[in-house]
Protein backbone atom coordinates (compact mmCIF):
# COMPACT_ATOMS: atom_id res chain seq x y z
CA UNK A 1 -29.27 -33.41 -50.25
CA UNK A 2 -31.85 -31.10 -49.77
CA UNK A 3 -31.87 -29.18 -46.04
CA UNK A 4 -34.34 -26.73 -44.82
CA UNK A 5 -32.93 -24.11 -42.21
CA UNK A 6 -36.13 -22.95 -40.00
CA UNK A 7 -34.98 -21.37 -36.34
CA UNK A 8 -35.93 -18.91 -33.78
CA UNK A 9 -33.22 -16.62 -32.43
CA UNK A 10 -31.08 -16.98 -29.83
CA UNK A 11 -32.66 -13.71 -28.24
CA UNK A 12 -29.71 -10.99 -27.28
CA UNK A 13 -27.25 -13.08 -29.37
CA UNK A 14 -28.26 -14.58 -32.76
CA UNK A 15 -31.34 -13.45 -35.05
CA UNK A 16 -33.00 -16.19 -36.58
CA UNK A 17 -32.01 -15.25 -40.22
CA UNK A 18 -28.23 -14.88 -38.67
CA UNK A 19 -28.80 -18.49 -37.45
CA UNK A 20 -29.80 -19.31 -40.98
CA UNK A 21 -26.57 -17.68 -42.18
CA UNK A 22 -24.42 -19.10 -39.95
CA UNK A 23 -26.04 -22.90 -39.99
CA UNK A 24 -26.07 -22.66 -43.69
CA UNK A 25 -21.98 -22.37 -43.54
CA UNK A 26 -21.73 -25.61 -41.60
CA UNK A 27 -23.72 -27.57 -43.71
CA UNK A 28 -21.90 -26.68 -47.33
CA UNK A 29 -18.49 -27.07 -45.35
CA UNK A 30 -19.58 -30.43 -45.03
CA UNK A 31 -22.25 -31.27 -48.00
CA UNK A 32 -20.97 -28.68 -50.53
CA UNK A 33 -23.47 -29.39 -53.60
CA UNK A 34 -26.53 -29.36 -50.58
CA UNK A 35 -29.64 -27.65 -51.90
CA UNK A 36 -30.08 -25.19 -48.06
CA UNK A 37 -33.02 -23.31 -47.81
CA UNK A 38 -32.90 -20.59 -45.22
CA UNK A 39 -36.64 -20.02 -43.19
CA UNK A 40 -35.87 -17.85 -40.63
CA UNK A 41 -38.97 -17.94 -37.74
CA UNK A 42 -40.81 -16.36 -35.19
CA UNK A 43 -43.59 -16.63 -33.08
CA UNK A 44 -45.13 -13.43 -33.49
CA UNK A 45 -42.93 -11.40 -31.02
CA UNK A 46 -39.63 -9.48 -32.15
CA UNK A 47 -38.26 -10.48 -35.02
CA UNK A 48 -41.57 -11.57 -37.18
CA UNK A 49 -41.40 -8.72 -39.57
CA UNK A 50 -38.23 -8.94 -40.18
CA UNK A 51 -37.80 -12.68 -40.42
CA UNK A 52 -41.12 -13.50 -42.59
CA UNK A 53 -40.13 -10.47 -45.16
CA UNK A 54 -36.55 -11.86 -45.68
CA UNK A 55 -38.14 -15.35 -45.97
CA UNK A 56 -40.71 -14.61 -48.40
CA UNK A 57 -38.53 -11.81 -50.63
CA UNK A 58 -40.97 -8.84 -49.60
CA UNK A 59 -40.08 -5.42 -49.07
CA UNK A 60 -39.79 -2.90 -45.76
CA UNK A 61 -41.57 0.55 -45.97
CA UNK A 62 -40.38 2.65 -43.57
CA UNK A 63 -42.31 5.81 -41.70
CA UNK A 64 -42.75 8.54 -39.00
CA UNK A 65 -44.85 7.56 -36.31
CA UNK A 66 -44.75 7.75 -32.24
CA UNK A 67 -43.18 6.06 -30.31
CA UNK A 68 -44.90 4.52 -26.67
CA UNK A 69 -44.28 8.15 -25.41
CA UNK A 70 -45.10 10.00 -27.82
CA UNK A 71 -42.17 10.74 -29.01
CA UNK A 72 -41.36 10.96 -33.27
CA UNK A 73 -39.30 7.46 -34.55
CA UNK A 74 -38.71 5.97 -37.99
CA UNK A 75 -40.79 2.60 -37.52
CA UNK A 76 -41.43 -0.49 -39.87
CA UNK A 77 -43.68 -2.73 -41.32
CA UNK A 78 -43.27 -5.16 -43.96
CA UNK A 79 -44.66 -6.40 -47.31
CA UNK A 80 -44.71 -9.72 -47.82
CA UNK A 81 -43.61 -11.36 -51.36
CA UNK A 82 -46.88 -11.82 -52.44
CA UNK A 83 -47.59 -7.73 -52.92
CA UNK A 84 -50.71 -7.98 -50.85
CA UNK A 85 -50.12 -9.27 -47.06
CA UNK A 86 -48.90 -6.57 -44.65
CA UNK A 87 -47.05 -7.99 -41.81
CA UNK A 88 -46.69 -5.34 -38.37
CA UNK A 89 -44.90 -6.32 -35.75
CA UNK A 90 -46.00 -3.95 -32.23
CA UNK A 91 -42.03 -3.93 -30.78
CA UNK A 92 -41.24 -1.64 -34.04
CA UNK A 93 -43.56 1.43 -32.61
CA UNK A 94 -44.85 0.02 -29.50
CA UNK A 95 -41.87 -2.10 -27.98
CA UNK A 96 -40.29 -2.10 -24.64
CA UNK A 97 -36.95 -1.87 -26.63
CA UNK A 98 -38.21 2.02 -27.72
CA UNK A 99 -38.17 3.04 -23.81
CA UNK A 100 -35.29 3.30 -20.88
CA UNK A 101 -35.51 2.04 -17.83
CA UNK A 102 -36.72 4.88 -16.15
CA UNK A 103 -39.37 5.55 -18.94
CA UNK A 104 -41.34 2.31 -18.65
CA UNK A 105 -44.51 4.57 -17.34
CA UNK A 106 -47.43 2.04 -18.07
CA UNK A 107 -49.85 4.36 -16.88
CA UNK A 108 -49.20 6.68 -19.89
CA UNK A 109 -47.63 4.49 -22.66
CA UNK A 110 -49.39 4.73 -26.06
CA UNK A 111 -49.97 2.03 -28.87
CA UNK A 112 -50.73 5.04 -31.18
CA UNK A 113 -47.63 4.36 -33.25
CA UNK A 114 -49.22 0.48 -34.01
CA UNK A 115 -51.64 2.38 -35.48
CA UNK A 116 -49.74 4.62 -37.81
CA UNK A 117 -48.15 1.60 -38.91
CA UNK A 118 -51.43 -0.15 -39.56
CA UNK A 119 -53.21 3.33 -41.28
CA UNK A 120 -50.14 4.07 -43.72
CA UNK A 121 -50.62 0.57 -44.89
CA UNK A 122 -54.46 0.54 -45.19
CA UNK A 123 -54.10 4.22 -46.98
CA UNK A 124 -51.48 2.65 -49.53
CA UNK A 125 -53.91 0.20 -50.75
CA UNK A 126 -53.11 -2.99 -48.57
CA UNK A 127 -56.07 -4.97 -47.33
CA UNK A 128 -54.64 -7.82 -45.96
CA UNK A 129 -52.17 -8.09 -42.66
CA UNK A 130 -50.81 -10.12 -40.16
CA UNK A 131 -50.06 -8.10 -36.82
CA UNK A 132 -47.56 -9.36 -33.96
CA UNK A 133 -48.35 -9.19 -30.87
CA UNK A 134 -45.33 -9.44 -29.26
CA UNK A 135 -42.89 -7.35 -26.69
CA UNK A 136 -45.30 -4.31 -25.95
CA UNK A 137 -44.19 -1.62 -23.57
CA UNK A 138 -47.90 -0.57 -23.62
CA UNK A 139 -50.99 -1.60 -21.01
CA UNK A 140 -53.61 0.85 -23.01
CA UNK A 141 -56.50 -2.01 -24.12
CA UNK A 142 -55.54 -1.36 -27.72
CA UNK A 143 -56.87 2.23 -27.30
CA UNK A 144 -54.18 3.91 -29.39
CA UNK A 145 -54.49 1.62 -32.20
CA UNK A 146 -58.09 2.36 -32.20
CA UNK A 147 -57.37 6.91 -32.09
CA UNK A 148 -54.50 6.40 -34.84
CA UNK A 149 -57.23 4.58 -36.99
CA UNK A 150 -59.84 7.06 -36.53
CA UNK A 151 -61.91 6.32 -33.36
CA UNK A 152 -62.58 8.61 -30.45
CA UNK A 153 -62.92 7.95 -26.45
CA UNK A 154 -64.53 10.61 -24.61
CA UNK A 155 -64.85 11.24 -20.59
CA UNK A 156 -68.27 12.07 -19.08
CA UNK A 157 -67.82 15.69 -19.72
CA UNK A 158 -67.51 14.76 -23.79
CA UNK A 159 -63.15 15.57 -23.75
CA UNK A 160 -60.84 13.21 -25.10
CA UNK A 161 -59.18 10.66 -22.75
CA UNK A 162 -55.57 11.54 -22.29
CA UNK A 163 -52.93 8.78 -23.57
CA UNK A 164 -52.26 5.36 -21.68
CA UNK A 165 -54.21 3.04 -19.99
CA UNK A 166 -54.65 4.92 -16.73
CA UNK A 167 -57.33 7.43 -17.98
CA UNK A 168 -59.80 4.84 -19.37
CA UNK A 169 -61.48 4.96 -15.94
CA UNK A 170 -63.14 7.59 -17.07
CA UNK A 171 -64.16 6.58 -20.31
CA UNK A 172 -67.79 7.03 -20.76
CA UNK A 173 -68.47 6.28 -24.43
CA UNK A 174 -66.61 5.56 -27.42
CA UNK A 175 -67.36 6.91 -31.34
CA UNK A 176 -66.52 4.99 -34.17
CA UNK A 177 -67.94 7.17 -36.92
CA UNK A 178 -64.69 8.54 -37.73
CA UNK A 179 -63.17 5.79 -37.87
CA UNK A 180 -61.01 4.54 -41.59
CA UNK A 181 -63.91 3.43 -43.86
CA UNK A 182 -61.50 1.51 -45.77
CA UNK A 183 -60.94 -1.03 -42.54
CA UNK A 184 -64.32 -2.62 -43.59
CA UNK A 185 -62.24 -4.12 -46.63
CA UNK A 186 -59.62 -5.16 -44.43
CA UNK A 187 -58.92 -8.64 -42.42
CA UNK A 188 -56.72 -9.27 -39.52
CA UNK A 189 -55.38 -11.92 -38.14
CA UNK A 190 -53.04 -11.68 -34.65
CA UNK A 191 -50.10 -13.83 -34.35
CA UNK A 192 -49.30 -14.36 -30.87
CA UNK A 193 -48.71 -16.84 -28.44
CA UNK A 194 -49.99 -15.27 -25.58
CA UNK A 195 -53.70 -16.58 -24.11
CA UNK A 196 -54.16 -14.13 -21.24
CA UNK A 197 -57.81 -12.28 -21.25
CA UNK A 198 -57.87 -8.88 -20.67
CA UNK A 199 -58.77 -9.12 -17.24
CA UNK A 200 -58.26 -10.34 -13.78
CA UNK A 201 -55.38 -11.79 -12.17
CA UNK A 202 -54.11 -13.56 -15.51
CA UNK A 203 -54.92 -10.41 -17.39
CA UNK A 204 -52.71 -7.93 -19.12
CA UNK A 205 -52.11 -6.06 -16.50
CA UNK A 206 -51.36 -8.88 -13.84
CA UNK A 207 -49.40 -10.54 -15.73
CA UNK A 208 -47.81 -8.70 -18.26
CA UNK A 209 -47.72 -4.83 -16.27
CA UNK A 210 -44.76 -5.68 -13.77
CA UNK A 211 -42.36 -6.76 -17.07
CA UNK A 212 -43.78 -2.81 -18.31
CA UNK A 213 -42.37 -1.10 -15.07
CA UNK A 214 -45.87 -1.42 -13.13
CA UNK A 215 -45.74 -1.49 -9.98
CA UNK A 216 -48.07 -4.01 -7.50
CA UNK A 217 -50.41 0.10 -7.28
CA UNK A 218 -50.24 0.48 -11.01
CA UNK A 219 -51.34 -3.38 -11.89
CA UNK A 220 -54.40 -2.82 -9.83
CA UNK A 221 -55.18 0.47 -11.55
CA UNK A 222 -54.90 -0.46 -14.78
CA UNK A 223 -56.19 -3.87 -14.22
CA UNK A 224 -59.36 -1.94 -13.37
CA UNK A 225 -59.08 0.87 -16.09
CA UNK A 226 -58.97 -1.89 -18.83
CA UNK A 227 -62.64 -3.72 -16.86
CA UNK A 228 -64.41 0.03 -17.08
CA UNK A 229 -63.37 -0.42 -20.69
CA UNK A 230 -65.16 -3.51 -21.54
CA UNK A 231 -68.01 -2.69 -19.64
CA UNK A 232 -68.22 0.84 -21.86
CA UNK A 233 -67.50 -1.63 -24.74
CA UNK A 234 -70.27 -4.28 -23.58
CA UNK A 235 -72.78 -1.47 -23.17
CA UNK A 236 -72.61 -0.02 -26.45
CA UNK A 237 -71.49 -3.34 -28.66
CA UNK A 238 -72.89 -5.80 -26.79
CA UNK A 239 -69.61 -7.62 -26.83
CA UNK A 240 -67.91 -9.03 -23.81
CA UNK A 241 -64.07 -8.19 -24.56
CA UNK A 242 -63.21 -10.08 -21.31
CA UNK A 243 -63.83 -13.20 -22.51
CA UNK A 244 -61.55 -13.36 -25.52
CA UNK A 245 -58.97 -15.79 -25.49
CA UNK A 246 -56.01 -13.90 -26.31
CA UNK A 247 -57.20 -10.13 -25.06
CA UNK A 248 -54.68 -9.77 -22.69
CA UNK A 249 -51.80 -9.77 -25.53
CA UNK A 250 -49.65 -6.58 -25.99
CA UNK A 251 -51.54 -5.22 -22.90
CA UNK A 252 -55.07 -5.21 -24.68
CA UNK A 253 -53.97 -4.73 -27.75
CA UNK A 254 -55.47 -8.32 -28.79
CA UNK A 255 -58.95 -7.59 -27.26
CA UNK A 256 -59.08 -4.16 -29.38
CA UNK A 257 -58.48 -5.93 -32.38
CA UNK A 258 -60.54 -8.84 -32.24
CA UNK A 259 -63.52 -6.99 -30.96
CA UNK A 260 -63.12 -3.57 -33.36
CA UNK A 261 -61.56 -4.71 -36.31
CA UNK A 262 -62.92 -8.41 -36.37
CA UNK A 263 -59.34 -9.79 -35.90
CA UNK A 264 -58.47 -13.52 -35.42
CA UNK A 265 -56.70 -14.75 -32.92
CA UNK A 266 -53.74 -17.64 -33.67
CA UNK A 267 -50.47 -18.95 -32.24
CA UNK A 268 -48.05 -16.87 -33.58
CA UNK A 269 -45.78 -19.83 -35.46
CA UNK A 270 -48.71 -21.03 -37.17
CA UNK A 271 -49.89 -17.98 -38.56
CA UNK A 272 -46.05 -17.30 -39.67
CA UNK A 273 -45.66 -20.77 -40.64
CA UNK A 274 -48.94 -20.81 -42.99
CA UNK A 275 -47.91 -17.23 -44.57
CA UNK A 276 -44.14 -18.85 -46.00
CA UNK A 277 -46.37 -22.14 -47.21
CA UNK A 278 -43.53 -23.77 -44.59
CA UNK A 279 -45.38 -26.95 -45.81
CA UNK A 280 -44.58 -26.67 -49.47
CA UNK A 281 -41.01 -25.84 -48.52
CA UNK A 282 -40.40 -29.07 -47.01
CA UNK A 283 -42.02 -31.73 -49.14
CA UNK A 284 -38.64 -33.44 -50.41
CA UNK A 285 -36.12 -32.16 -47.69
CA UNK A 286 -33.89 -34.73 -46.84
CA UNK A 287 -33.43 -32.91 -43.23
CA UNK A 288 -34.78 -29.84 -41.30
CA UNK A 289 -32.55 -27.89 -39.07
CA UNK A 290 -34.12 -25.74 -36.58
CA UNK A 291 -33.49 -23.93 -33.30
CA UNK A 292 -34.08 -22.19 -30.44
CA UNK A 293 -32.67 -19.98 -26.97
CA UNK A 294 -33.55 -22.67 -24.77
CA UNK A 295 -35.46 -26.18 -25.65
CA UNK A 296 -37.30 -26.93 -22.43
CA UNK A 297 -41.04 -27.50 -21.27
CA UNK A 298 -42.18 -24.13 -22.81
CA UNK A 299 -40.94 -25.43 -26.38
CA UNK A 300 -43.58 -28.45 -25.86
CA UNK A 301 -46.51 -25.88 -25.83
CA UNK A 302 -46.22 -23.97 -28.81
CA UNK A 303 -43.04 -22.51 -29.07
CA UNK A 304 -40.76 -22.31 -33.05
CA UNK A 305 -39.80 -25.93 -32.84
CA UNK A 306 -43.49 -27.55 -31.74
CA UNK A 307 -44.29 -25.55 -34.52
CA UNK A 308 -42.01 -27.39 -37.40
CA UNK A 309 -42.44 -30.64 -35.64
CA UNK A 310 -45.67 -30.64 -36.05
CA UNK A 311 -45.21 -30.24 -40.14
CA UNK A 312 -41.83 -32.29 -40.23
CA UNK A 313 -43.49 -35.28 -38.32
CA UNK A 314 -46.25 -34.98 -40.69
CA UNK A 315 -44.30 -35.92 -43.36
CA UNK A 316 -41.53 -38.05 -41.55
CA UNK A 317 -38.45 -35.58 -42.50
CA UNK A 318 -36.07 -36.06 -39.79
CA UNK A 319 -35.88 -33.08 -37.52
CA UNK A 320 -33.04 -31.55 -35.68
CA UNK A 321 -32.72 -28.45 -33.22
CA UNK A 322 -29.74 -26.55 -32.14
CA UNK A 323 -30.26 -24.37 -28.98
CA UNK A 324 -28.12 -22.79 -26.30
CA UNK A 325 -29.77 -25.32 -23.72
CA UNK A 326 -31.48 -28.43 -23.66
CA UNK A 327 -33.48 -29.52 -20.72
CA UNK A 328 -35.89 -32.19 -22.23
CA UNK A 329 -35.12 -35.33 -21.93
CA UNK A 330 -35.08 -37.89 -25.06
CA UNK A 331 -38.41 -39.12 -24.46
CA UNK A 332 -39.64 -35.75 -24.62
CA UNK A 333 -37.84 -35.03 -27.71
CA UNK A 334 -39.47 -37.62 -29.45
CA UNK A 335 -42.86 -36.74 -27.82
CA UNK A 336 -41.98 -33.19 -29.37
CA UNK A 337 -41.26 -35.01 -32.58
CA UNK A 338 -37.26 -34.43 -32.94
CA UNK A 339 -34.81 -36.74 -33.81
CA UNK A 340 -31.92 -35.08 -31.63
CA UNK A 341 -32.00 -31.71 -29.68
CA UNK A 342 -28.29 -30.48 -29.23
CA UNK A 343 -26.85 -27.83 -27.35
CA UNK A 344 -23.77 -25.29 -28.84
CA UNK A 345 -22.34 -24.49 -26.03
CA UNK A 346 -19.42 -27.03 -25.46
CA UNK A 347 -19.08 -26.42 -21.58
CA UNK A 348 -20.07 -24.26 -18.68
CA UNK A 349 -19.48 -20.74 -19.30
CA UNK A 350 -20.85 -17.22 -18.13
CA UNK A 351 -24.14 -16.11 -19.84
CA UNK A 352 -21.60 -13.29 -21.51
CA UNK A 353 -19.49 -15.59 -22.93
CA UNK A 354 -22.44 -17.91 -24.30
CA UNK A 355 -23.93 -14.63 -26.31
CA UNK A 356 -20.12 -13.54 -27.19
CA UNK A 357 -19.44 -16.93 -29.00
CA UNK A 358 -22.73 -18.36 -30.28
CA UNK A 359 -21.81 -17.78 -33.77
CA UNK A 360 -18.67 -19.67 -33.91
CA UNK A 361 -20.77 -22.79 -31.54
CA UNK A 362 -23.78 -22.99 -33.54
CA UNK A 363 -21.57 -23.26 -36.75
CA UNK A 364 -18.92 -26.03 -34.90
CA UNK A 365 -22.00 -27.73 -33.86
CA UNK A 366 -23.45 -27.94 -37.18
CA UNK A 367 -20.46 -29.09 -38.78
CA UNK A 368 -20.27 -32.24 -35.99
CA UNK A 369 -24.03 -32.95 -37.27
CA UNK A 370 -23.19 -32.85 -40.25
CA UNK A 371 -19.95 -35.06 -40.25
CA UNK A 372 -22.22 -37.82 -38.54
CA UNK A 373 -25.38 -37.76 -41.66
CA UNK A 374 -21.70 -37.72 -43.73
CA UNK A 375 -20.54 -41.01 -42.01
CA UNK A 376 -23.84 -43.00 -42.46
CA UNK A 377 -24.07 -41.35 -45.94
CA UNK A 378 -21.05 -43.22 -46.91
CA UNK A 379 -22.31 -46.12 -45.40
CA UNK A 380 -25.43 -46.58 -46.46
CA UNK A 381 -23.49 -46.18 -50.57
């Protein structure tokens, strides 16, 4: 028996390569000669560096950079196992993890670090990367990416803006001629499952600022901070960075990408799914276990588990996820293309206890799935 492990995380519990771990000792308790290969997944947010390097046998480099406020951390980004394909993930420099409570200033909050991360790699040779887009504590339009990578924004009286999304109001024009010749040779391509533009009331600031400590004031400034910078940005590129499906990811940081560096824009779970050749993996699996926090309405638009279905169904493998919750019914399951959705917790319990014991569930509940493919197994022989 052949089994392919490919899950999200079970966000504040489980991460998805501790799910692997952890589903992989159910299944050999059961099927002890199984052939288990562990795919630990993402969908662009937290946990994408970390989860396609472990699945693809790359390597992490480690640096100095700043952190939103400034501030010197040890960051990440990661190499995938085919030596050439940078993978950087924004939370590691840029995350809303980095800042306190009473330091989520959106006004002032920098994606400079991003850019470190993205300018060490581009220095060391790497031409290739994949950047997530995911769990920002940042609302600056991608501006710090841009100033770690070279480029310079300037107020009407030719100084430099000050950090943070706030003080691109008074941007008045933008040069790129310092920015890293070697980006030229470089492609991009943004894994995220966000579709917000950059503007308006499903913009990055409307939508994303109150999560980033703005308040109902703030959302309105910077909401109009980021439209001066696309108008700046349509005046001297011609290039409307309103209209970009996807801008309003990581508070601008998609926009900035796509319309300075020529990224592309995908869901996050394809672009992960595509880099581990998830397709290859499965070919002659005999069964694909995979998993999320919560299967409900947002799984059937794009989430981890659309994103194996959509392979597994391909090929007819059957398909089962493990989640703390289930709240599709079976005709959506099968619309979603699984053969079962379970979930681990065994009765009603505090939130605590459901992140205390999710270990222990997810591997009981793998075992019980298990035993069942064991009965008809011994059936079917």
């Amino acid at each position: 028996m052949k089994v392919i492990i490919a899950p999200d995380s079970f966000k504040g519990s489980v991460s998805a390569s501790e799910m692997c771990r952890i589903i992989k000792r159910g299944i050999v308790k059961v099927f002890p000669e199984a052939e288990v290969i562990e795919v630990p997944l993402a969908d662009g947010g937290e946990g994408t560096m970390e989860n396609l390097v472990y699945s693809s046998i790359g390597t992490i480099k480690t640096i100095d950079v700043h952190d939103p406020l400034g501030r010197k951390i040890k960051a990440s980004y990661g190499i995938l196992g085919d030596g050439e394909t940078v993978i950087v993930e924004m939370a590691q420099a840029s995350g809303l993890p980095l800042v306190k409570e009473h330091e989520k200033l959106p006004l002032k909050t920098t994606s400079y670090g991003t850019g470190e991360l993205i300018k060490d790699a581009v220095e060391k040779g790497y031409r290739k990367f994949i950047i997530g887009l995911g769990g920002s504590a940042t609302n600056d339009g991608g501006v710090g990416v841009l100033k770690a990578l070279g480029m310079r924004f300037y107020n009407v009286e030719d100084e430099e803006l000050k950090d943070g999304g706030a003080d691109l109001i008074n941007l008045h024009h933008i040069d790129e001629s310092s920015l890293l010749p070697e980006l030229s040779e470089c492609t991009f391509t943004i894994a995220s499952d966000v579709e917000n533009t950059l503007c308006g009331i499903n913009g990055a600031s409307y939508i994303f600022g109150p999560q980033k400590g703005a308040t109902p004031g703030m959302v309105k400034q910077l909401d109009e901070a980021l439209h001066h910078f696309s108008e700046i940005v349509m005046k001297q590129k011609n290039t409307d960075m309103r209209s970009k499906v996807g801008g309003g990811a990581a508070g601008g940081v998609g926009a900035a990408l796509m319309t300075f560096l020529h990224a592309k824009f995908l869901p996050g779970i394809d672009v992960i799914m595509e880099a581990l050749e998830f397709e290859k993996q499965i070919l002659d699996a005999n069964l694909v276990i995979t998993g999320e926090g919560k299967l409900d309405a947002q799984t059937l638009s794009g989430k981890v588990i659309a994103g194996v279905t959509k392979i597994t169904r391909k090929y007819g493998i059957p398909t089962i996820a493990l989640c703390g919750g289930v709240e599709l019914n079976d005709s959506q399951l099968k619309q979603l293309g699984l053969q079962a959705g379970f979930s681990v917790v065994p009765g009603p319990c505090t939130l605590k206890m459901a992140l205390e014991n999710a270990p222990v569930w997810i591997e009981e509940r793998t075992i019980q799935v298990m035993n069942i493919m064991s009965c008809f197994q011994k059936k079917l022989t």
